[in-house]
PDB file of N, CA and C in Angstrom:
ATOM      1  N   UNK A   1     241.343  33.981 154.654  1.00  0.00           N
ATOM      2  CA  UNK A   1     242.392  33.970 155.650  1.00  0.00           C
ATOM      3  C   UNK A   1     242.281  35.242 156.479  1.00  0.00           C
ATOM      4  N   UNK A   2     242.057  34.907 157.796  1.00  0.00           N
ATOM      5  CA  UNK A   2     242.400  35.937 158.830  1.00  0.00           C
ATOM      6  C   UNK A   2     243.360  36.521 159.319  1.00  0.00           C
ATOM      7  N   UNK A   3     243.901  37.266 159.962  1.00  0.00           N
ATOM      8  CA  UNK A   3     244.912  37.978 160.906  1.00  0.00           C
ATOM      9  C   UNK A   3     244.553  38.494 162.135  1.00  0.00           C
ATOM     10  N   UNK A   4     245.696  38.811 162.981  1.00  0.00           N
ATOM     11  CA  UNK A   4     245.115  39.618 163.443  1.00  0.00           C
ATOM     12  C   UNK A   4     246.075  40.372 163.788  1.00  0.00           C
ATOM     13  N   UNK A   5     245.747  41.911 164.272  1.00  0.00           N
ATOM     14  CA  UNK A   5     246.639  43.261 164.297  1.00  0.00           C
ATOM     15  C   UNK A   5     245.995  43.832 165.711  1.00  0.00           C
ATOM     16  N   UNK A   6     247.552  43.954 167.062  1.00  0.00           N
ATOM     17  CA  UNK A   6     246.995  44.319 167.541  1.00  0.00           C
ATOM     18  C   UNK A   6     246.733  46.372 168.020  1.00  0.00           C
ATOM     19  N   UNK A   7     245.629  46.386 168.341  1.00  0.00           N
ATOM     20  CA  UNK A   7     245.291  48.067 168.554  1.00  0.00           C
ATOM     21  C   UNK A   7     245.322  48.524 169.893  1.00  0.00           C
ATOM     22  N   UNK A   8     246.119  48.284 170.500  1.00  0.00           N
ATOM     23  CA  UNK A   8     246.449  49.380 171.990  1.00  0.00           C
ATOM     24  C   UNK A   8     245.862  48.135 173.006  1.00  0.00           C
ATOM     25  N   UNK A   9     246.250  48.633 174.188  1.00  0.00           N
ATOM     26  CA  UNK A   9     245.663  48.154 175.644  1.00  0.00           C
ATOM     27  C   UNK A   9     244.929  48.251 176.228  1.00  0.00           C
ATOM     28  N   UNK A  10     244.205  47.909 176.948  1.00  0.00           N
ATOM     29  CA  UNK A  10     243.056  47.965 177.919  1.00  0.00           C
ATOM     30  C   UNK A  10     241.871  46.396 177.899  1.00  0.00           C
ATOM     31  N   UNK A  11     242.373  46.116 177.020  1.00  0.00           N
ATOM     32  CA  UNK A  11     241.942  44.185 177.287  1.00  0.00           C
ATOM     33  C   UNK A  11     241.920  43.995 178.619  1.00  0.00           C
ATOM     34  N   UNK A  12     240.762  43.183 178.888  1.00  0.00           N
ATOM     35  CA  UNK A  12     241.032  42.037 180.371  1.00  0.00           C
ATOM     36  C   UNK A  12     240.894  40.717 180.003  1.00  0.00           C
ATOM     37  N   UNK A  13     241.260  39.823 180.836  1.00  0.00           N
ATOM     38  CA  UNK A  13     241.737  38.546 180.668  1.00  0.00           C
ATOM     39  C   UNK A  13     240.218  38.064 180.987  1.00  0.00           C
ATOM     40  N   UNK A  14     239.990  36.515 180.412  1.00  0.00           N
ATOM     41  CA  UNK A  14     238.811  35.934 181.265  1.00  0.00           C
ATOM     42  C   UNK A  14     238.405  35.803 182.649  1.00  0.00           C
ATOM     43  N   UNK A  15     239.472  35.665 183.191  1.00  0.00           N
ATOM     44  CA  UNK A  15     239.260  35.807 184.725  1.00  0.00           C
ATOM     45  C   UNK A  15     238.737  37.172 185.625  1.00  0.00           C
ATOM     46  N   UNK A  16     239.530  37.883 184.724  1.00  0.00           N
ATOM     47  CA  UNK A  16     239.178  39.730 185.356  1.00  0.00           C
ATOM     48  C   UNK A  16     238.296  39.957 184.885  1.00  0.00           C
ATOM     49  N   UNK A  17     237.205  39.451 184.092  1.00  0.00           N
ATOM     50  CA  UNK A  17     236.081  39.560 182.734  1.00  0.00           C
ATOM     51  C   UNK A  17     234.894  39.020 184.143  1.00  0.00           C
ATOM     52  N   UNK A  18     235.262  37.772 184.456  1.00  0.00           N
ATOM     53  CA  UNK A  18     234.325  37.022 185.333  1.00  0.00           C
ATOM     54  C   UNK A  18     234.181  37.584 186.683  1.00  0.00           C
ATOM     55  N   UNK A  19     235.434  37.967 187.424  1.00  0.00           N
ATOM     56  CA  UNK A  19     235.386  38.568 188.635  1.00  0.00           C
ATOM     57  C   UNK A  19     234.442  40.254 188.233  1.00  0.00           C
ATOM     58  N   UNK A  20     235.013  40.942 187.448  1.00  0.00           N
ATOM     59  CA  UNK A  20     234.636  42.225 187.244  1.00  0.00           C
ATOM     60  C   UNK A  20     232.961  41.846 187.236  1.00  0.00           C
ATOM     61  N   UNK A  21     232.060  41.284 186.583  1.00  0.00           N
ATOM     62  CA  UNK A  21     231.050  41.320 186.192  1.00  0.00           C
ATOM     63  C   UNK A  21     230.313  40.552 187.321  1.00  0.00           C
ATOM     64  N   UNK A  22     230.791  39.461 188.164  1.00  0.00           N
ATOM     65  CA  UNK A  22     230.540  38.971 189.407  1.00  0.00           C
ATOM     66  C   UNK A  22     230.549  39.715 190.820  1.00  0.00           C
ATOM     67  N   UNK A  23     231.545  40.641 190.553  1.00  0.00           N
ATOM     68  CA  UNK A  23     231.732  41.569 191.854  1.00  0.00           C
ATOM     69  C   UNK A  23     231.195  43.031 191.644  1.00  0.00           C
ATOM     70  N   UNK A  24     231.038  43.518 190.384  1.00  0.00           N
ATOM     71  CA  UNK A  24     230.555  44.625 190.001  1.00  0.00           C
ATOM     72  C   UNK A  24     229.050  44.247 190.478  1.00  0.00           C
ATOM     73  N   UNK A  25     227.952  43.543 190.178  1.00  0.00           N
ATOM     74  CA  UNK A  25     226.933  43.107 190.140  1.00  0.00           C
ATOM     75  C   UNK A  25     226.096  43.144 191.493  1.00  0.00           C
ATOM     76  N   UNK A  26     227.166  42.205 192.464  1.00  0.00           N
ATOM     77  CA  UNK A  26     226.944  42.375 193.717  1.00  0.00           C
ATOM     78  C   UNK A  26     227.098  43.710 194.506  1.00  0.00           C
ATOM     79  N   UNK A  27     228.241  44.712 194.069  1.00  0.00           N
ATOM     80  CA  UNK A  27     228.492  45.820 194.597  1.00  0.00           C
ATOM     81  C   UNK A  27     227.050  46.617 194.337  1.00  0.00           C
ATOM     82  N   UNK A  28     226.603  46.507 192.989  1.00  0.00           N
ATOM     83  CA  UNK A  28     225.636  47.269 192.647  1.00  0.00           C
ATOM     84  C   UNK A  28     224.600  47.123 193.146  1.00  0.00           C
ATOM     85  N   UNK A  29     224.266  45.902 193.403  1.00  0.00           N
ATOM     86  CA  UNK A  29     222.628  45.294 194.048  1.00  0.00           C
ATOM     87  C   UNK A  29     222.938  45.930 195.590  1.00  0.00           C
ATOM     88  N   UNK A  30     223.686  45.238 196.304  1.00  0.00           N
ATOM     89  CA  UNK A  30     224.097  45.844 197.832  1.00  0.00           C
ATOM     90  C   UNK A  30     223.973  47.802 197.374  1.00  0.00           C
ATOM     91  N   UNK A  31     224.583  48.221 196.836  1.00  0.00           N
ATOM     92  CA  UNK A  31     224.540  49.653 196.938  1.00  0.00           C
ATOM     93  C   UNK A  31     223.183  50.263 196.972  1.00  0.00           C
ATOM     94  N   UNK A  32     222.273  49.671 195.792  1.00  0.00           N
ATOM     95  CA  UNK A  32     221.420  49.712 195.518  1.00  0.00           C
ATOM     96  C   UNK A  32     220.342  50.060 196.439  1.00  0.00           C
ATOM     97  N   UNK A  33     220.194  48.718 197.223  1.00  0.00           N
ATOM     98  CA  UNK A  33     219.552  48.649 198.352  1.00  0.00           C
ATOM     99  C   UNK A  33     219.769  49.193 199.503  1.00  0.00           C
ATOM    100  N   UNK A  34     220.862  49.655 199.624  1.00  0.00           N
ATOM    101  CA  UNK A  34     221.438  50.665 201.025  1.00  0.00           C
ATOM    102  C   UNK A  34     220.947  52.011 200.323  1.00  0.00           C
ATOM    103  N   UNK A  35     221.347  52.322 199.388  1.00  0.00           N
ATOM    104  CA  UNK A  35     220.747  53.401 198.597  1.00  0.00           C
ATOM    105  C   UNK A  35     219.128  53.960 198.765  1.00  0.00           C
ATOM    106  N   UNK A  36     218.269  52.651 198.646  1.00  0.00           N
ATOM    107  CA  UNK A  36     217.057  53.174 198.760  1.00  0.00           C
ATOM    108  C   UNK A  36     216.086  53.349 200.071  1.00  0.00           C
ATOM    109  N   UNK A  37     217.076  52.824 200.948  1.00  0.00           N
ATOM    110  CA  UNK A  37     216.982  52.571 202.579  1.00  0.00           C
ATOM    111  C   UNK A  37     217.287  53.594 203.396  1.00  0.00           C
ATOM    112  N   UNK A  38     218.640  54.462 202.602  1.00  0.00           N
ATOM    113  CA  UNK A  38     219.354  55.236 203.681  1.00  0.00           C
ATOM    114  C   UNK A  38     218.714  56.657 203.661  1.00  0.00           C
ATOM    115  N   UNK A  39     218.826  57.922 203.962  1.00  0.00           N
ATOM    116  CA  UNK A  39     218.614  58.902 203.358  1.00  0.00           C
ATOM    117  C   UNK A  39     219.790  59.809 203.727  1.00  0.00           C
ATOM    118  N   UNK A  40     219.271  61.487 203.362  1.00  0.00           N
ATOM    119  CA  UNK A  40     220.254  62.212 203.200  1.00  0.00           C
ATOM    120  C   UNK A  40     222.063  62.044 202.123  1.00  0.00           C
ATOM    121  N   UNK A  41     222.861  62.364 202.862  1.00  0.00           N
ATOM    122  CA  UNK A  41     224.047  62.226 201.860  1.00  0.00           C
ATOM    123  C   UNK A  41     224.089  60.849 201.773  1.00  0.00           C
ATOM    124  N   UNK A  42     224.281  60.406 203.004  1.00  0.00           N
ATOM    125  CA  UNK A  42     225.039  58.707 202.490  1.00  0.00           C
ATOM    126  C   UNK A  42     224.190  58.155 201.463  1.00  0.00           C
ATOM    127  N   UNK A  43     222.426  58.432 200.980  1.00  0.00           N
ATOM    128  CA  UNK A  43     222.380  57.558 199.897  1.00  0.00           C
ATOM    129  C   UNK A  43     222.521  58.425 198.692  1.00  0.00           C
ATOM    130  N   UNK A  44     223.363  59.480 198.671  1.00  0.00           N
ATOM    131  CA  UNK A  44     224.414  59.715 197.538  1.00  0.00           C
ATOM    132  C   UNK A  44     225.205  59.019 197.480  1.00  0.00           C
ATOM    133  N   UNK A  45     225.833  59.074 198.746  1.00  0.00           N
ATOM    134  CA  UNK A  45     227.226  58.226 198.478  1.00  0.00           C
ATOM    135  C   UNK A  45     226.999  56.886 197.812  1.00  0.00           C
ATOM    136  N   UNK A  46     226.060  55.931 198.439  1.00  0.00           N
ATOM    137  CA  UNK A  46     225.612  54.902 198.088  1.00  0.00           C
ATOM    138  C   UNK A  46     225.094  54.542 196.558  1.00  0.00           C
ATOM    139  N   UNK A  47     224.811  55.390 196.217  1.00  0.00           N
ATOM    140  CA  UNK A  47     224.119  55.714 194.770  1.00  0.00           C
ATOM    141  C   UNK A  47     225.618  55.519 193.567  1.00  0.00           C
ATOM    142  N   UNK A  48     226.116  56.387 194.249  1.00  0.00           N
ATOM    143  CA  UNK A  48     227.846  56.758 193.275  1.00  0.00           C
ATOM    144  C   UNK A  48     228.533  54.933 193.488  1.00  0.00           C
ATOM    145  N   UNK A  49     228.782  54.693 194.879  1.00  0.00           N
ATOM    146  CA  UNK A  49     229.053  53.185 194.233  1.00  0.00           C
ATOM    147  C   UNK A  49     228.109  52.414 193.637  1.00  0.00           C
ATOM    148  N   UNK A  50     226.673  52.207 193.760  1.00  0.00           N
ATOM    149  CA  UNK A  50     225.988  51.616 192.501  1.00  0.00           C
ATOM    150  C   UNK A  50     226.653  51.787 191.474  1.00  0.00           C
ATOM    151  N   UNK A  51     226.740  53.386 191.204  1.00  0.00           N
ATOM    152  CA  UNK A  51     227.441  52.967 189.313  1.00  0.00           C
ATOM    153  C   UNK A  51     228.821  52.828 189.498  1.00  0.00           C
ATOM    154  N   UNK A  52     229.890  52.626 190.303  1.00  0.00           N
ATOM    155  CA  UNK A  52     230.878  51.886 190.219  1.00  0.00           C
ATOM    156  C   UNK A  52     230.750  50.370 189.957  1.00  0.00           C
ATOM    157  N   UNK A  53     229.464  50.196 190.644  1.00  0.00           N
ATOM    158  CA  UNK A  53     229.295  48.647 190.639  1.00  0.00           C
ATOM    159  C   UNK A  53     228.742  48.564 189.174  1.00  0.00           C
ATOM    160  N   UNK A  54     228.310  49.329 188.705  1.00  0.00           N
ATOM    161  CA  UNK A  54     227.861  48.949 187.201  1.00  0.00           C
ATOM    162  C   UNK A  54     228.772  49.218 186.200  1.00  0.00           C
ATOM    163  N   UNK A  55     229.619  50.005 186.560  1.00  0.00           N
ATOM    164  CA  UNK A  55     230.682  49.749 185.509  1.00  0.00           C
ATOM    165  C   UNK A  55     231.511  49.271 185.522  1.00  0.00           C
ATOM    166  N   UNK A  56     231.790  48.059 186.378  1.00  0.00           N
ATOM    167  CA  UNK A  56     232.643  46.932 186.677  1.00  0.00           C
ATOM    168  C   UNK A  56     232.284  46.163 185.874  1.00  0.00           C
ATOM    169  N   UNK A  57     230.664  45.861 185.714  1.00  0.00           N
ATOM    170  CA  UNK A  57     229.524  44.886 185.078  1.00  0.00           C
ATOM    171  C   UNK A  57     230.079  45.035 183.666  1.00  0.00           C
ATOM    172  N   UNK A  58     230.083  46.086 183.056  1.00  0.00           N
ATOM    173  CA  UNK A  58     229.795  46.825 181.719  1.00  0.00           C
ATOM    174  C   UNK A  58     231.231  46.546 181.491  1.00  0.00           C
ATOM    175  N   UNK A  59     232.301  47.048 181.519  1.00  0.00           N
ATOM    176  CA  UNK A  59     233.642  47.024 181.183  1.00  0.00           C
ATOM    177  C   UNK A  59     233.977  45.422 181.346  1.00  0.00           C
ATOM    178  N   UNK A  60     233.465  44.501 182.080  1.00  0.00           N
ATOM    179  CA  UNK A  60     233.371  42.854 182.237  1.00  0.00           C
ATOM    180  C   UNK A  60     232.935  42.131 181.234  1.00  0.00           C
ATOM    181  N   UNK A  61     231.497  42.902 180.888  1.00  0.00           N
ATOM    182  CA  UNK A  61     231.316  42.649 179.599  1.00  0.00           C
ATOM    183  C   UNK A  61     232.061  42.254 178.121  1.00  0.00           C
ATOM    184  N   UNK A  62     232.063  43.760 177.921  1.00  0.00           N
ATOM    185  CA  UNK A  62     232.684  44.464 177.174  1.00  0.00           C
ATOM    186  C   UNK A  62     234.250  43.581 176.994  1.00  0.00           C
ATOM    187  N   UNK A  63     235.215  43.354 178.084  1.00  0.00           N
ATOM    188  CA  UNK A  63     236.075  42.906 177.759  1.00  0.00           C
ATOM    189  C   UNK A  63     237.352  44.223 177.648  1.00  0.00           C
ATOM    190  N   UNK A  64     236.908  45.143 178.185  1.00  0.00           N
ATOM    191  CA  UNK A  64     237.737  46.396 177.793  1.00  0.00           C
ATOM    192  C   UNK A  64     237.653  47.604 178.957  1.00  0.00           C
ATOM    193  N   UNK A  65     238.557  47.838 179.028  1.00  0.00           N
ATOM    194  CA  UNK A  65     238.845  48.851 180.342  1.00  0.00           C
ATOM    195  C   UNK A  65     239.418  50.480 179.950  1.00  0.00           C
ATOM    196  N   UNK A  66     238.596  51.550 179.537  1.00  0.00           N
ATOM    197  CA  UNK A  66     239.190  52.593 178.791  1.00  0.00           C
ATOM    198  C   UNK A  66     240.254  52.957 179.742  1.00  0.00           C
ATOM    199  N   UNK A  67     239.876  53.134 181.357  1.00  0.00           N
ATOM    200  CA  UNK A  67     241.100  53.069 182.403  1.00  0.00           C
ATOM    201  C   UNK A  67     242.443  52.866 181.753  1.00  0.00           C
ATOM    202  N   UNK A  68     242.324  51.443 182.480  1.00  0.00           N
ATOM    203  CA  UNK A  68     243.643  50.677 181.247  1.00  0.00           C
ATOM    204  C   UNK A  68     244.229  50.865 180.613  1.00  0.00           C
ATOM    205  N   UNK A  69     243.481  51.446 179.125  1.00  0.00           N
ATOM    206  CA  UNK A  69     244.017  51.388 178.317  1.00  0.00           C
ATOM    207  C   UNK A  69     244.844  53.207 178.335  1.00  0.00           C
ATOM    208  N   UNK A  70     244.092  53.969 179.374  1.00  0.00           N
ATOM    209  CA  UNK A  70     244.400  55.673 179.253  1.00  0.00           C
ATOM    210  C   UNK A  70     246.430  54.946 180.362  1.00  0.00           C
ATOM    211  N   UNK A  71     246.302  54.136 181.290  1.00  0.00           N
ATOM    212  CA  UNK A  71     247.229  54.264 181.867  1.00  0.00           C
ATOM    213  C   UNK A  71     248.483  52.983 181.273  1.00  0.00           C
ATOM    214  N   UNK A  72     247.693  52.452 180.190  1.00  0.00           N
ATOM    215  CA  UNK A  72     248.665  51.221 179.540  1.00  0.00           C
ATOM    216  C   UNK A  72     248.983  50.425 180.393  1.00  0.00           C
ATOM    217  N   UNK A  73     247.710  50.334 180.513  1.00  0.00           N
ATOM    218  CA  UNK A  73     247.817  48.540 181.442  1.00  0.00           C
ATOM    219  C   UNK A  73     247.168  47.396 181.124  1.00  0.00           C
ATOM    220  N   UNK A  74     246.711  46.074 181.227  1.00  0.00           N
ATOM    221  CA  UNK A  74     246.072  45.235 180.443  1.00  0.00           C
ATOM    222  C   UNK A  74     246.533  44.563 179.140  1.00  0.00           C
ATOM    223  N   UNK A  75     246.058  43.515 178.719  1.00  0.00           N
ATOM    224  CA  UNK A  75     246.191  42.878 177.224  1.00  0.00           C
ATOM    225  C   UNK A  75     245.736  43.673 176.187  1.00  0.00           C
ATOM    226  N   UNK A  76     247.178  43.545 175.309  1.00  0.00           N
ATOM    227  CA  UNK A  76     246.717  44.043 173.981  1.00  0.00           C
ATOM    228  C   UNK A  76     245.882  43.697 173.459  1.00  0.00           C
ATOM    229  N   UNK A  77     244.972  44.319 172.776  1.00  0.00           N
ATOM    230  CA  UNK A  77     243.806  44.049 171.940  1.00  0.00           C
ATOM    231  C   UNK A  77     244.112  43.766 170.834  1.00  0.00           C
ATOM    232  N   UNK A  78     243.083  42.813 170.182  1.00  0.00           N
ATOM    233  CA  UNK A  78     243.498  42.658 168.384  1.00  0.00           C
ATOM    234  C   UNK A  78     241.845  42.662 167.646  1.00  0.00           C
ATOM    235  N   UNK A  79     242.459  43.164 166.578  1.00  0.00           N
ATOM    236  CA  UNK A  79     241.304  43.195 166.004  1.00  0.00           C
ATOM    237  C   UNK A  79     241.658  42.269 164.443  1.00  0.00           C
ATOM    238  N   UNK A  80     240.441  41.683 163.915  1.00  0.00           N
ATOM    239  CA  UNK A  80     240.959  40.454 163.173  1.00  0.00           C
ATOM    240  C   UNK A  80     240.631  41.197 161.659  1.00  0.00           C
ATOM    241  N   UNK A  81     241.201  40.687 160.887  1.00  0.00           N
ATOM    242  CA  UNK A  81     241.310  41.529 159.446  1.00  0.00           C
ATOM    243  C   UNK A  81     240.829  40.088 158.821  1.00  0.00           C
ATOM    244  N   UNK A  82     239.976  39.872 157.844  1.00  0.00           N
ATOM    245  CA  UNK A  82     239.666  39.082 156.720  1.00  0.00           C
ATOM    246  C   UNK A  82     240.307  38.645 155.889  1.00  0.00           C
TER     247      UNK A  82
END
């Protein structure tokens, strides 16, 4: 028999799971490529949203937003006991 107990906030829902990892992805590829096109500062700038765009991907993944969870926002998490 299972349970479950939940441990703090920063959960995302399936939908914010699918958008995050759908829109993170694209942000990143587009950045990416402006990135390796542009020079000087802007493909810094361009570079820094790449990894915004990748950690949209990653936290989509993941299912978990440390954000979130630092400002208590999002679904409680549970973790399942045996």
């Amino acid at each position: 028999m299972s349970s479950s107990v939940p441990v703090g906030r920063g959960g995302l829902g399936p939908i914010e799971r699918s958008i995050r990892i759908l829109g993170g992805g694209v942000l990143a590829l587009l950045a990416l490529n402006l990135w390796l096109t542009t020079g000087g500062f802007a493909a810094w700038a361009w570079f820094a949203v790449a990894l915004l765009g990748l950690d949209f991907v990653v936290t989509g993944i993941r299912g978990y937003c440390p954000l979130y969870a630092r400002l208590g926002k999002g679904r409680a998490r549970h973790s399942t006991i045996a």
